[in-house]
C-alpha atoms as a PDB file:
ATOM      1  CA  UNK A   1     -75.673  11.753 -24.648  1.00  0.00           C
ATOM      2  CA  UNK A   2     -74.616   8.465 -26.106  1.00  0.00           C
ATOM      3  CA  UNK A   3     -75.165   7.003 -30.044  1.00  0.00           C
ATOM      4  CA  UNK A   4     -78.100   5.103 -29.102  1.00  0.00           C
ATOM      5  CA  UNK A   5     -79.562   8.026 -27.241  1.00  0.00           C
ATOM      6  CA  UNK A   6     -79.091  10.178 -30.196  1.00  0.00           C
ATOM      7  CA  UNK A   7     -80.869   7.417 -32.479  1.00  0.00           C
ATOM      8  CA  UNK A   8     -83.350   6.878 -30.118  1.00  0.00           C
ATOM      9  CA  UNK A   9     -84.440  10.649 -30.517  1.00  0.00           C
ATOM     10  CA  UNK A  10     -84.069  10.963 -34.362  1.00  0.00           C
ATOM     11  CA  UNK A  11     -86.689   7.776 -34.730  1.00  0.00           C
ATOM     12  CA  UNK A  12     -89.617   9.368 -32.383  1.00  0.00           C
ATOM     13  CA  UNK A  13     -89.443  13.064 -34.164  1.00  0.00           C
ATOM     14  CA  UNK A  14     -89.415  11.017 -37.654  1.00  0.00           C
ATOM     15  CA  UNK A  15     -93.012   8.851 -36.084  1.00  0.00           C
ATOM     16  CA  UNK A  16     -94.548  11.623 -34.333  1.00  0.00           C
ATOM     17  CA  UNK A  17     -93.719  13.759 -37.873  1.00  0.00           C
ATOM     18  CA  UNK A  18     -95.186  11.150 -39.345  1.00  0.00           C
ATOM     19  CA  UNK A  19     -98.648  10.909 -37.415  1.00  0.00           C
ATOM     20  CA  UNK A  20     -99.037  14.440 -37.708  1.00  0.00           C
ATOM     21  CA  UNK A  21     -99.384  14.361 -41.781  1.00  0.00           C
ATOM     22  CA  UNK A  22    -101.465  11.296 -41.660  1.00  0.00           C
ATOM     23  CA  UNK A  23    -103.642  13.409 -39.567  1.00  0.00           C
ATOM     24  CA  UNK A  24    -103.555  16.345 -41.635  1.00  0.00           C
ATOM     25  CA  UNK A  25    -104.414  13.886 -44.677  1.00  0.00           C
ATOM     26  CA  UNK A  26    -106.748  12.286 -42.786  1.00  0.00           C
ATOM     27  CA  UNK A  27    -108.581  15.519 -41.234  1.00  0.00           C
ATOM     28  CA  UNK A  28    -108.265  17.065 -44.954  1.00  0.00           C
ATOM     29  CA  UNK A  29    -110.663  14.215 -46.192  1.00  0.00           C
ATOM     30  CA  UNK A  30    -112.806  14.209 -44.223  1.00  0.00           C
ATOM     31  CA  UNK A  31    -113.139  18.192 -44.461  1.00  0.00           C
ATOM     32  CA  UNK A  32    -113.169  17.642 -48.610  1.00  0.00           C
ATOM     33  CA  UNK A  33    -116.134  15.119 -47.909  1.00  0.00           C
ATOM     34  CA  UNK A  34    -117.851  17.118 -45.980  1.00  0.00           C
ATOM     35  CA  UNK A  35    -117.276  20.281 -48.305  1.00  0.00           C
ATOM     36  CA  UNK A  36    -118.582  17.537 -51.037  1.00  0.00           C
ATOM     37  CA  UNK A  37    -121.473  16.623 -49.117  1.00  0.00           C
ATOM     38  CA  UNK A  38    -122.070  20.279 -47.337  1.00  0.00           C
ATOM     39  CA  UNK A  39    -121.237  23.424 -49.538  1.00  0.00           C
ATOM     40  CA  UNK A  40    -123.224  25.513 -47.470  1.00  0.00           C
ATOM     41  CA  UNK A  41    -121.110  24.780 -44.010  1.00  0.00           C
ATOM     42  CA  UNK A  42    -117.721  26.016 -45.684  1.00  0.00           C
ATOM     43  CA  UNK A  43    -117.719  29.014 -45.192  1.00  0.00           C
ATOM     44  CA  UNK A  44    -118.559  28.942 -41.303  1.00  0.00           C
ATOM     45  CA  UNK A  45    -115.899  25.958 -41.202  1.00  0.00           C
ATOM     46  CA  UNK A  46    -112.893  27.981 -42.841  1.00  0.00           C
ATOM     47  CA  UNK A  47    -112.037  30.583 -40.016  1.00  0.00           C
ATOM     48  CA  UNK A  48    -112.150  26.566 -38.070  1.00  0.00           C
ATOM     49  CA  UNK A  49    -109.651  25.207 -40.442  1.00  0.00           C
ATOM     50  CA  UNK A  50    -107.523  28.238 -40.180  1.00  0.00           C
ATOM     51  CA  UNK A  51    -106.837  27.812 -36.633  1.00  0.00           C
ATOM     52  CA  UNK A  52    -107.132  24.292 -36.679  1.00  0.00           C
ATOM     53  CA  UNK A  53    -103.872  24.670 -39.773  1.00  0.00           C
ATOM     54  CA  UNK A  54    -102.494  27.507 -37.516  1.00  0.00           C
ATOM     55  CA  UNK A  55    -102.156  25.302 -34.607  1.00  0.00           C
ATOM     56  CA  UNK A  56    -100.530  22.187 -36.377  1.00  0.00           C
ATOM     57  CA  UNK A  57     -97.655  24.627 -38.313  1.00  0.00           C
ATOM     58  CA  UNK A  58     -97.281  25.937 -34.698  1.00  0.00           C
ATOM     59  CA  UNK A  59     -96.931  21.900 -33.450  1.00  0.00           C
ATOM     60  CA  UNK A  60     -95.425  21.782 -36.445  1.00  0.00           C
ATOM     61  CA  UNK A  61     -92.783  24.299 -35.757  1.00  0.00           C
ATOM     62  CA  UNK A  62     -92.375  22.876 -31.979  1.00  0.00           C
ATOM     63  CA  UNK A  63     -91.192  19.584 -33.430  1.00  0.00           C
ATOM     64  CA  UNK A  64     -89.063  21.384 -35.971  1.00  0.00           C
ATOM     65  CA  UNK A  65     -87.644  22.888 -32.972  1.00  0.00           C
ATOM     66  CA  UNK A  66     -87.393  19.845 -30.664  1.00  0.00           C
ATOM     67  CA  UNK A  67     -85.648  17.782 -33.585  1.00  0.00           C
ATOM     68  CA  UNK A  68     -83.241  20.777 -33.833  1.00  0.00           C
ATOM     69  CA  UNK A  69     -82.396  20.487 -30.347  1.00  0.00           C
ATOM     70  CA  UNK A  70     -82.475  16.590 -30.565  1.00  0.00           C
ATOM     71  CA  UNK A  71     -80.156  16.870 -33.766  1.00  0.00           C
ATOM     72  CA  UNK A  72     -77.975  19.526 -31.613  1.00  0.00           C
ATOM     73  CA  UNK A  73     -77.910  16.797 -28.646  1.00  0.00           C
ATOM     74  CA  UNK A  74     -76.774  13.985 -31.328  1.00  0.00           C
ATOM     75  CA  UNK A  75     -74.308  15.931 -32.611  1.00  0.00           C
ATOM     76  CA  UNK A  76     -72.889  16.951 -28.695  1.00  0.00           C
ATOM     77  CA  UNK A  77     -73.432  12.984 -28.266  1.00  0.00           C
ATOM     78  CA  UNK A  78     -71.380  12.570 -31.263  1.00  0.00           C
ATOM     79  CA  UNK A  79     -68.706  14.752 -30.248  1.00  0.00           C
ATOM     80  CA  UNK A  80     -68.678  13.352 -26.681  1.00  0.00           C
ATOM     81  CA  UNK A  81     -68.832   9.895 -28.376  1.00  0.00           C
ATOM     82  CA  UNK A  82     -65.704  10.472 -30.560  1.00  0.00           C
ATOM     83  CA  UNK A  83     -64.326  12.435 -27.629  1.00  0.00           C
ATOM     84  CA  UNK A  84     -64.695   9.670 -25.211  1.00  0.00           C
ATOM     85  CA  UNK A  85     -63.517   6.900 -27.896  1.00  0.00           C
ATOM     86  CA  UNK A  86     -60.442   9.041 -27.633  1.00  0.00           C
ATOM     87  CA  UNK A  87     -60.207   9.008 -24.243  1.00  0.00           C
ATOM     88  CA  UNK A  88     -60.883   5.246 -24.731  1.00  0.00           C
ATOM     89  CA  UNK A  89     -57.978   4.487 -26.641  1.00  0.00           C
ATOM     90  CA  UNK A  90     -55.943   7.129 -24.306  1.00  0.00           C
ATOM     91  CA  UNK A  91     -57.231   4.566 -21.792  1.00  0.00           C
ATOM     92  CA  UNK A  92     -56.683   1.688 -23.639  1.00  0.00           C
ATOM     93  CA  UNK A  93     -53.178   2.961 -24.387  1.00  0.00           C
ATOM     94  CA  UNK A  94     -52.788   3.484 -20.402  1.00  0.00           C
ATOM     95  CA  UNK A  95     -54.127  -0.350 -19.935  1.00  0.00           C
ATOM     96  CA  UNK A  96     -51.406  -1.075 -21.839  1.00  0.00           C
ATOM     97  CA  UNK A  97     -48.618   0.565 -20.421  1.00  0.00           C
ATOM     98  CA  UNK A  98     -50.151  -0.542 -16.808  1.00  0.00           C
ATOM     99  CA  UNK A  99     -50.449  -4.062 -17.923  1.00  0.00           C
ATOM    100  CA  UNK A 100     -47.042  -3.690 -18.985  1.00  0.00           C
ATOM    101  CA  UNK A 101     -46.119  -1.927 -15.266  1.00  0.00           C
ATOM    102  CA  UNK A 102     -47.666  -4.978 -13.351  1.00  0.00           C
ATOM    103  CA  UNK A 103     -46.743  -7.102 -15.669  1.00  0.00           C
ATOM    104  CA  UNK A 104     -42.695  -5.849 -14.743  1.00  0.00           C
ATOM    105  CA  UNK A 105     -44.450  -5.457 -10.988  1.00  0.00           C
ATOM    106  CA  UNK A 106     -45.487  -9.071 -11.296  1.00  0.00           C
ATOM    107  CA  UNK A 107     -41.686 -10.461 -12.283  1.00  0.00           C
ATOM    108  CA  UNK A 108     -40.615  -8.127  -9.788  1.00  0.00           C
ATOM    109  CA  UNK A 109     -42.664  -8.918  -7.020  1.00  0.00           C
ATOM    110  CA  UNK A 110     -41.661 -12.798  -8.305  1.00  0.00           C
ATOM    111  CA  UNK A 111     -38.154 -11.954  -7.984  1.00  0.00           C
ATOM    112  CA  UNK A 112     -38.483 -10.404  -4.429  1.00  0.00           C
ATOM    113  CA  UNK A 113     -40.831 -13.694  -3.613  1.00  0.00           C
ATOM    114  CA  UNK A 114     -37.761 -15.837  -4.894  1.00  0.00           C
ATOM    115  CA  UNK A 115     -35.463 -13.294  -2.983  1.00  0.00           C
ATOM    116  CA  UNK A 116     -37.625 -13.874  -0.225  1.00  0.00           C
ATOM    117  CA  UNK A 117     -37.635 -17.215  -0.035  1.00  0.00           C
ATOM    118  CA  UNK A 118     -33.786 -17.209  -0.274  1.00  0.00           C
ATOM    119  CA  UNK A 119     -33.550 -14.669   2.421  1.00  0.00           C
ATOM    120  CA  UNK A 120     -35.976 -17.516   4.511  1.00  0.00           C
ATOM    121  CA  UNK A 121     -34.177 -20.057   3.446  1.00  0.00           C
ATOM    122  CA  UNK A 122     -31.041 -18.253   4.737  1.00  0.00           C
ATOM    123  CA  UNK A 123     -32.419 -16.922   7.545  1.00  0.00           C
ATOM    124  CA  UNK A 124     -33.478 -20.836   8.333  1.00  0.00           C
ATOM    125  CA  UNK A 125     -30.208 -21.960   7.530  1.00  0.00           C
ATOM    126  CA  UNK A 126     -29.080 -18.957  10.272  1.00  0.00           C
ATOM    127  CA  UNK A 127     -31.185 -20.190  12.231  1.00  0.00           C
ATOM    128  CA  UNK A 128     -29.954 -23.268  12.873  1.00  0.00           C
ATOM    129  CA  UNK A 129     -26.383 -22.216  12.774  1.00  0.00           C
ATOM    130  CA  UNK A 130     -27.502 -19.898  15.585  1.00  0.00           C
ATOM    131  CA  UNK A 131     -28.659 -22.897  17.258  1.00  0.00           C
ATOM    132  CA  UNK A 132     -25.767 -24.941  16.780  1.00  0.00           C
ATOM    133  CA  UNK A 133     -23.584 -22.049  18.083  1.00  0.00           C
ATOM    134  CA  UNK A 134     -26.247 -21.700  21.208  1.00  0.00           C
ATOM    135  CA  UNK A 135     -25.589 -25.622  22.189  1.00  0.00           C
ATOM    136  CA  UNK A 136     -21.967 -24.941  21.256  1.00  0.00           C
ATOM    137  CA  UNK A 137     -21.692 -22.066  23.621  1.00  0.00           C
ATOM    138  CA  UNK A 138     -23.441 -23.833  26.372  1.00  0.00           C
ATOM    139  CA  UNK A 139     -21.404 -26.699  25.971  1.00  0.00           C
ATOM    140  CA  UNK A 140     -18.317 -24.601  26.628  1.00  0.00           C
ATOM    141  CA  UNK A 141     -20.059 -22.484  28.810  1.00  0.00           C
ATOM    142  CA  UNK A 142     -20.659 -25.733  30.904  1.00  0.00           C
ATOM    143  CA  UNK A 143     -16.776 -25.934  30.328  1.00  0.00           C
ATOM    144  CA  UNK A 144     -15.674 -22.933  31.705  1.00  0.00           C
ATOM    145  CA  UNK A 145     -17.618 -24.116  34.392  1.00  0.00           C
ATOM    146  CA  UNK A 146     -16.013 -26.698  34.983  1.00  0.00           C
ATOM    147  CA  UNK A 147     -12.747 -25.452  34.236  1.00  0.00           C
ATOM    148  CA  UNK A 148     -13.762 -22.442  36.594  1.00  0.00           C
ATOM    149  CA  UNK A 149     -14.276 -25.318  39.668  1.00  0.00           C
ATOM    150  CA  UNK A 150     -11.065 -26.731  38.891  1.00  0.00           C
ATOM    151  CA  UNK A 151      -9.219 -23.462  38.781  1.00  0.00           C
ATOM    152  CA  UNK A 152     -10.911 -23.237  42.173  1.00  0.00           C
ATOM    153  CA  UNK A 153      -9.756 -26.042  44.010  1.00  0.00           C
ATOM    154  CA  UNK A 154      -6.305 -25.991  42.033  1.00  0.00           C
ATOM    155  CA  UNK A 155      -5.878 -22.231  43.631  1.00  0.00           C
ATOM    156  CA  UNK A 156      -7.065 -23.405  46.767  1.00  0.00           C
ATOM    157  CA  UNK A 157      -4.651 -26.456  46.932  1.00  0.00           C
ATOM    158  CA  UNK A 158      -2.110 -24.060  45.717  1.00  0.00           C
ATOM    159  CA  UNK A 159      -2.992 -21.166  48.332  1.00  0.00           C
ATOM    160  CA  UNK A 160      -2.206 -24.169  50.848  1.00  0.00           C
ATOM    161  CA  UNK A 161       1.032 -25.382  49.084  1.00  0.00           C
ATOM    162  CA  UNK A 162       2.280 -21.908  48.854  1.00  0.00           C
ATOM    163  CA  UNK A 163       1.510 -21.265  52.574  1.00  0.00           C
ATOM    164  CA  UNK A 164       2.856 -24.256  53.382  1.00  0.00           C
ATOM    165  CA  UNK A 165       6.126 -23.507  51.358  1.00  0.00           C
ATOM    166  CA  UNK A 166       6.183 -20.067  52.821  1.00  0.00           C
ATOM    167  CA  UNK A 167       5.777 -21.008  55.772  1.00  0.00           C
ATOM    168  CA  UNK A 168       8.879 -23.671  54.969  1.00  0.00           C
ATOM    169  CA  UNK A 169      10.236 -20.894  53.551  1.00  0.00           C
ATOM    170  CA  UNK A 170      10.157 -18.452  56.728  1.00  0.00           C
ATOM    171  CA  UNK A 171      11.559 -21.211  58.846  1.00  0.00           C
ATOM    172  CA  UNK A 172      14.259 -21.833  56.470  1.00  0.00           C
ATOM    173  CA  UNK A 173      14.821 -18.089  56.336  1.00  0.00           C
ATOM    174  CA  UNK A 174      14.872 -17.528  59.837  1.00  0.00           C
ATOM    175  CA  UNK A 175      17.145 -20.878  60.132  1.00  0.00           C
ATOM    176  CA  UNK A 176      19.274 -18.980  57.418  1.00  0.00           C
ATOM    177  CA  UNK A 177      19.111 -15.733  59.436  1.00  0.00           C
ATOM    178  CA  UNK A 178      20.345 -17.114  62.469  1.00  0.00           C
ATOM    179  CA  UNK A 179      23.069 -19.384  60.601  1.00  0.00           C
ATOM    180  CA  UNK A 180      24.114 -15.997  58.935  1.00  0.00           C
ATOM    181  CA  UNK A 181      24.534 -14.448  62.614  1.00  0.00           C
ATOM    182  CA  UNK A 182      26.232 -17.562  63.850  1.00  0.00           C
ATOM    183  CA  UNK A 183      28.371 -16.747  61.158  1.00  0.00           C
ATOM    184  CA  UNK A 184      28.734 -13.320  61.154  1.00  0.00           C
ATOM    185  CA  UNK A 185      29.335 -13.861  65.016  1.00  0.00           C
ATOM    186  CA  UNK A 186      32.273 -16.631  64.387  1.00  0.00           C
ATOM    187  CA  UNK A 187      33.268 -14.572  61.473  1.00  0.00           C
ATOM    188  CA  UNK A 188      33.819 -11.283  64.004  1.00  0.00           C
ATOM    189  CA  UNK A 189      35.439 -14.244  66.087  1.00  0.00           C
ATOM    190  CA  UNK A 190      37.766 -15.009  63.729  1.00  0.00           C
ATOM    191  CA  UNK A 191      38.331 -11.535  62.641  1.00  0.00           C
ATOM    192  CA  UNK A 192      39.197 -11.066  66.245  1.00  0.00           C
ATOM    193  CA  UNK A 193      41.294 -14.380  66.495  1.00  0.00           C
ATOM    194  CA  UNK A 194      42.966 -13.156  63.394  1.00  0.00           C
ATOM    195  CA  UNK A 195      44.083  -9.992  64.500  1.00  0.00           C
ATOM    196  CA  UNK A 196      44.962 -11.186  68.068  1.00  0.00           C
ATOM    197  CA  UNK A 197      46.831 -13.722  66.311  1.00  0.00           C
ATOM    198  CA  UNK A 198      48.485 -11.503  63.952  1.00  0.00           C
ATOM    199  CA  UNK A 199      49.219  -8.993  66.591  1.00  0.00           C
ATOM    200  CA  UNK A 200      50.714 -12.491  68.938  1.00  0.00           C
ATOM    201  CA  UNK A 201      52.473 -12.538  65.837  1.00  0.00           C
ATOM    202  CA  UNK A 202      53.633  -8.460  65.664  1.00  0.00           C
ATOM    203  CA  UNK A 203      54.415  -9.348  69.295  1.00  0.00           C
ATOM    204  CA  UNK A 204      56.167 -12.584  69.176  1.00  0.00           C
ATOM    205  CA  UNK A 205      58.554 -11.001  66.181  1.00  0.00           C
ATOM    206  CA  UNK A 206      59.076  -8.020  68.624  1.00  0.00           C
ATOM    207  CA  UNK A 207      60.186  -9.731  71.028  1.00  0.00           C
ATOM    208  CA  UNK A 208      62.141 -12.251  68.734  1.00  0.00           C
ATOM    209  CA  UNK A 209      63.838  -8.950  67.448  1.00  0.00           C
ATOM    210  CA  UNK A 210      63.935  -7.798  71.056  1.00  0.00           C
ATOM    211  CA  UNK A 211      65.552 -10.824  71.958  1.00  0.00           C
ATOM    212  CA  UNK A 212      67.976 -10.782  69.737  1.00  0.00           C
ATOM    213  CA  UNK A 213      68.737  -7.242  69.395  1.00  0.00           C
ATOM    214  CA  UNK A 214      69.018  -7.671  73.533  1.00  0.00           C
ATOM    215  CA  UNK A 215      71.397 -10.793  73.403  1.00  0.00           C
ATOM    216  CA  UNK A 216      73.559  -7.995  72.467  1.00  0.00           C
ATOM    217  CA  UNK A 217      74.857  -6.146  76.040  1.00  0.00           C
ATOM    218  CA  UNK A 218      75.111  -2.977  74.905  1.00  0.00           C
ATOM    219  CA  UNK A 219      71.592  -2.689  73.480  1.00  0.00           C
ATOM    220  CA  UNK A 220      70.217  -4.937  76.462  1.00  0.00           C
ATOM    221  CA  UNK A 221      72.040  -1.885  78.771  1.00  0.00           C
ATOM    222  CA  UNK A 222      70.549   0.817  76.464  1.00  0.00           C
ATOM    223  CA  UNK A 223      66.801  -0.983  76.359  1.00  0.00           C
ATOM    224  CA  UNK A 224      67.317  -0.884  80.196  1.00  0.00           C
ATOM    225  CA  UNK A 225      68.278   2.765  80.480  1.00  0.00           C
ATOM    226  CA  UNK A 226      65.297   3.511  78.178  1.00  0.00           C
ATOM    227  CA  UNK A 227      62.866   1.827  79.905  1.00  0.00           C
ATOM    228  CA  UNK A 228      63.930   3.913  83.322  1.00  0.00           C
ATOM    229  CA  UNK A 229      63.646   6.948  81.543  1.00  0.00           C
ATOM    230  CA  UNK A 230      60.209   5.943  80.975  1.00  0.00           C
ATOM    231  CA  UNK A 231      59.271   5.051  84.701  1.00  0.00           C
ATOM    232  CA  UNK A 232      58.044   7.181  87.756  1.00  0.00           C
ATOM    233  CA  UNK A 233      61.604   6.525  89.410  1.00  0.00           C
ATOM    234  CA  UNK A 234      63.244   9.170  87.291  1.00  0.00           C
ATOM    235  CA  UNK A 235      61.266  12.055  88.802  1.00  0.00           C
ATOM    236  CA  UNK A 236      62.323  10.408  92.249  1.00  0.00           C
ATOM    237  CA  UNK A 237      65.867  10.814  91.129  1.00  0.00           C
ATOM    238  CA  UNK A 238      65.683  13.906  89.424  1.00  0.00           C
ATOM    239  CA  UNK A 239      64.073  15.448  92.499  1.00  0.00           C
ATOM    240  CA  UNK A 240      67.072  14.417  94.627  1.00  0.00           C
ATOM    241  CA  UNK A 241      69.296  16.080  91.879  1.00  0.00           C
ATOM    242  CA  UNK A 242      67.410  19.386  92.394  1.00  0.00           C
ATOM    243  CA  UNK A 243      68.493  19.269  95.998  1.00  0.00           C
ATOM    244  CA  UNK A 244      71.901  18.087  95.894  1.00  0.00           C
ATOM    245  CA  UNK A 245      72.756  18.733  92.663  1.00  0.00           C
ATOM    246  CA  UNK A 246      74.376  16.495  89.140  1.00  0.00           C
ATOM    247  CA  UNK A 247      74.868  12.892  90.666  1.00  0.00           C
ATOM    248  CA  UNK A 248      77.356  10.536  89.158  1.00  0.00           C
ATOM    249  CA  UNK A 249      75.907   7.370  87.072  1.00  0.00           C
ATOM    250  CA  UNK A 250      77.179   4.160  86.605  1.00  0.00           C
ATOM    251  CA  UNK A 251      75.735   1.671  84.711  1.00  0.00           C
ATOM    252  CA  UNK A 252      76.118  -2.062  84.122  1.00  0.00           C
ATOM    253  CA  UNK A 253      74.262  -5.705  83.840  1.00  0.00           C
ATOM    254  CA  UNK A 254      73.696  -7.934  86.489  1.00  0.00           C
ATOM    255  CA  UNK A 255      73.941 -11.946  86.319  1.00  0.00           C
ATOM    256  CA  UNK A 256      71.772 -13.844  84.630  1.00  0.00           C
ATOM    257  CA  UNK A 257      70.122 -15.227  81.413  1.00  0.00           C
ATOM    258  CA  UNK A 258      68.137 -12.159  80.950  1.00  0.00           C
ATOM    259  CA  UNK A 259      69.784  -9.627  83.620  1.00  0.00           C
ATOM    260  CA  UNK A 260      68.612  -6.240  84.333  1.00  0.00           C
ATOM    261  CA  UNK A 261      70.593  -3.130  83.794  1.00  0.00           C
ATOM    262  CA  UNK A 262      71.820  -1.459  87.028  1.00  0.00           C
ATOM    263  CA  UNK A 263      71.864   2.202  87.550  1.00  0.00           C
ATOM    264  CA  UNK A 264      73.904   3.559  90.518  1.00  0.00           C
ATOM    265  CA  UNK A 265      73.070   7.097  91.323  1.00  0.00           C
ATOM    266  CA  UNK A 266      75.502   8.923  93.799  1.00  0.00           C
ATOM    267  CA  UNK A 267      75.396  12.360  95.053  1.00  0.00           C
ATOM    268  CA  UNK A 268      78.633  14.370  96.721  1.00  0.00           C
ATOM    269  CA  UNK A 269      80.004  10.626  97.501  1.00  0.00           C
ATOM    270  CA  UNK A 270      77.567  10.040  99.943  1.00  0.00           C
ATOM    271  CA  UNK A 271      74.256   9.672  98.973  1.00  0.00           C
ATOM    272  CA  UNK A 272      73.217   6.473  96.534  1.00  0.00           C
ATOM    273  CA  UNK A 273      69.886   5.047  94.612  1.00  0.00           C
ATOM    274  CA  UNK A 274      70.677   2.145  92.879  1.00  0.00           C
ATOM    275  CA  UNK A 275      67.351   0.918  90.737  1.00  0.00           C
ATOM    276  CA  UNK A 276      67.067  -2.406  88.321  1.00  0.00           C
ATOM    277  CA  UNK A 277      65.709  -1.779  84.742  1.00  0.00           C
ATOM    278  CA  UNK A 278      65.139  -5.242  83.228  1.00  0.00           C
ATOM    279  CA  UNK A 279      64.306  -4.638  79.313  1.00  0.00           C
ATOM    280  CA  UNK A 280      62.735  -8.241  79.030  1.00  0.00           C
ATOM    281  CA  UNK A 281      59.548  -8.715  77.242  1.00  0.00           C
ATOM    282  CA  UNK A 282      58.801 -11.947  79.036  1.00  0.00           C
ATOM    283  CA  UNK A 283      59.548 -10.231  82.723  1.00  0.00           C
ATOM    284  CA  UNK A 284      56.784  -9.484  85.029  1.00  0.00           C
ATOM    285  CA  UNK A 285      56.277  -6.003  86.766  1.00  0.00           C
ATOM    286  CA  UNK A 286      57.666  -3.902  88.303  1.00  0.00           C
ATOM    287  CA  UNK A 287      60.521  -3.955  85.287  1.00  0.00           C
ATOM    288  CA  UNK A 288      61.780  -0.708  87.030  1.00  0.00           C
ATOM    289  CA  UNK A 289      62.190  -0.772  90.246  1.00  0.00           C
ATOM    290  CA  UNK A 290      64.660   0.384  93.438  1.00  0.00           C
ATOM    291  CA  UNK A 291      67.140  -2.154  94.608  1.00  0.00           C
ATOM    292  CA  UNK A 292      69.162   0.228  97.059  1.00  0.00           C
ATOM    293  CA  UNK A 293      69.629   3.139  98.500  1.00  0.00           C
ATOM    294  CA  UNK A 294      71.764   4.912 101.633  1.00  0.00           C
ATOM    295  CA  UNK A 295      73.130   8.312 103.437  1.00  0.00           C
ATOM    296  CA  UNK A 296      76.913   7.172 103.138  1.00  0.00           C
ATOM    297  CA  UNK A 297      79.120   4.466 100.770  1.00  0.00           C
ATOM    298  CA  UNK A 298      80.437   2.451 103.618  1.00  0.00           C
ATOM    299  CA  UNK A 299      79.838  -1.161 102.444  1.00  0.00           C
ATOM    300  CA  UNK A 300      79.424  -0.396  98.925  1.00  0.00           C
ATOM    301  CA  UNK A 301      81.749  -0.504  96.256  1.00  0.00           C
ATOM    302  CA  UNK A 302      81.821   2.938  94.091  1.00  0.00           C
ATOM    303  CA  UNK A 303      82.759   2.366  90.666  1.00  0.00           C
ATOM    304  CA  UNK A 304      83.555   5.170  87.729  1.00  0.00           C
ATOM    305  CA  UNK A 305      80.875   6.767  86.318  1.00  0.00           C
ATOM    306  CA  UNK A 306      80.325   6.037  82.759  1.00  0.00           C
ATOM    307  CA  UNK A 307      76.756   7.277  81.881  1.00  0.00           C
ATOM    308  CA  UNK A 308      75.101  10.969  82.974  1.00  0.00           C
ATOM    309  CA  UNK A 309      72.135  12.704  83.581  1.00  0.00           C
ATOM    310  CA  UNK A 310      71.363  15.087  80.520  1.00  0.00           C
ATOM    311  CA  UNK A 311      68.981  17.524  79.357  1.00  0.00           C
ATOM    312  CA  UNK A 312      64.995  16.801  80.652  1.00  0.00           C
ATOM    313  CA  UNK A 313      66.603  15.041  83.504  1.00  0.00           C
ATOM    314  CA  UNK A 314      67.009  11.934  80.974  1.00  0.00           C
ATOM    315  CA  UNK A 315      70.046   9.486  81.649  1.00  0.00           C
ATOM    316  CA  UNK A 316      72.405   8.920  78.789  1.00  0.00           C
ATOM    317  CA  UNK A 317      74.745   5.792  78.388  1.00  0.00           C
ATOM    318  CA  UNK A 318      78.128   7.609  78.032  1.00  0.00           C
ATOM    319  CA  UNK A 319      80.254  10.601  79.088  1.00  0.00           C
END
């Protein structure tokens, strides 16, 4: 209960209090007049009187009681008034440290407001970099486009230039390739010349050596014996020789610029071979060949021997 409740309560028990000895005043006059006026009724009107004073010190005792528990409820509404003024300033106290906490929420939430509207402002400013970059990138989007369309044609005009070249390129090749045979060909030509030339040339100094070691009669005579050892027609006369036996041999040049060497074969007197050996480079066949033969030496003119038949059936210049 609150302070006015508890005053509220301490005023009616003080009035109804009150009333009840103005009553008992007011009843005991008029029981003293009629006492006054009516000596004879007091006696019946005592044992009234009694109860009548019985029943107000029991009222009596009723308020008594109610303004004991009316000054018990102002007291609880006294402590619950000084408890709750505590709890007022505990409050009060808490206002203050919450005015204090929105007050810092307040310049906080400010700050984030101005942070906020520096973030939009940045964000705007983003924004229209983003933008900027956007028409930026379509503008070298539309670029690479174009760039794209002329890397396009410049490859296709440069596919065709580069066929064309390559196929310049194969012809000239293949014009190369068959220059390179033509020259390979002319080069195994002149390989060839070369070596027939140089072996004209073995040749020709053969035969210049020939010539000149054969200018010479001796060695012409020995090239000529040589060159019959070499031929067929020894076995011819070396067959003979098996039959009749060791012929004699005579050997010597006939006329000439370049004359062949003669070899006279005779056998017991009677039989002859006489063959021409003709050691000259520049002579046709047969070089070796048979220029006479008989059964008997009538009609031919037998000179000394001076060569004979040795070893392998060979015939050696000389005795």
């Amino acid at each position: 209960m609150d302070e006015s409740g508890a005053k509220n309560g301490n005023s009616e028990s003080r009035e109804e209090a009150r009333r009840m000895d103005e009553s008992g005043v007011n009843n005991g006059n008029s029981e003293a007049g009629e006492g006054s006026g009516a000596g004879e009724n007091f006696g019946a009107n005592a044992g009234e009187l009694s109860a009548r004073v019985g029943i107000k010190d029991n009222h009596i005792r009723e308020l008594y009681e109610k303004l004991t528990e009316k000054q018990l409820e102002a007291d609880e509404a006294r402590a619950a008034r000084e408890a709750g003024e505590g709890r007022v300033e505990a409050l009060r106290r808490e206002r203050g440290t919450l005015k204090e906490k929105v007050a810092t929420l307040e310049e906080e939430l400010r700050g984030w407001r101005r942070s906020r509207e520096g973030h939009e402002r940045r964000i705007e400013r983003l924004e229209r970099e983003v933008g900027q970059r956007e028409a930026e990138i379509s503008r070298r989007d539309y670029l690479l486009s174009r760039r794209d369309d002329e890397m396009e044609t410049l490859a296709f005009e440069t596919d065709t230039l580069v066929s064309r070249k390559e196929g310049a390129l194969d012809d000239a090749m293949r014009r190369v390739a068959g220059l390179e045979r033509d020259l390979e060909e002319r080069e195994e030509r002149l390989s060839d010349l070369e070596a027939t030339v140089e072996e004209l040339r073995a040749k020709l100094e053969e035969e210049r050596k020939s010539r000149e070691r054969l200018a010479e009669p001796a060695n012409r005579l020995r090239s000529g014996i040589d060159l019959f050892n070499g031929a067929s027609h020894r076995e011819t006369m070396n067959s003979l020789s098996r039959t009749l036996g060791q012929p004699n041999v005579h050997v010597h040049l006939d006329e000439g610029e370049e004359p062949p060497a003669v070899l006279t074969f005779t056998w017991r007197g009677v039989t002859w071979q006489r063959y021409a050996s003709n050691p000259g480079l520049a002579v046709e066949e047969p070089r070796v060949y048979l220029s006479g033969a008989g059964e008997d030496l009538s009609g031919v003119e037998e000179e000394p021997p001076n060569a004979r038949v040795g070893a392998g059936g060979r015939v050696l210049f000389g005795l």
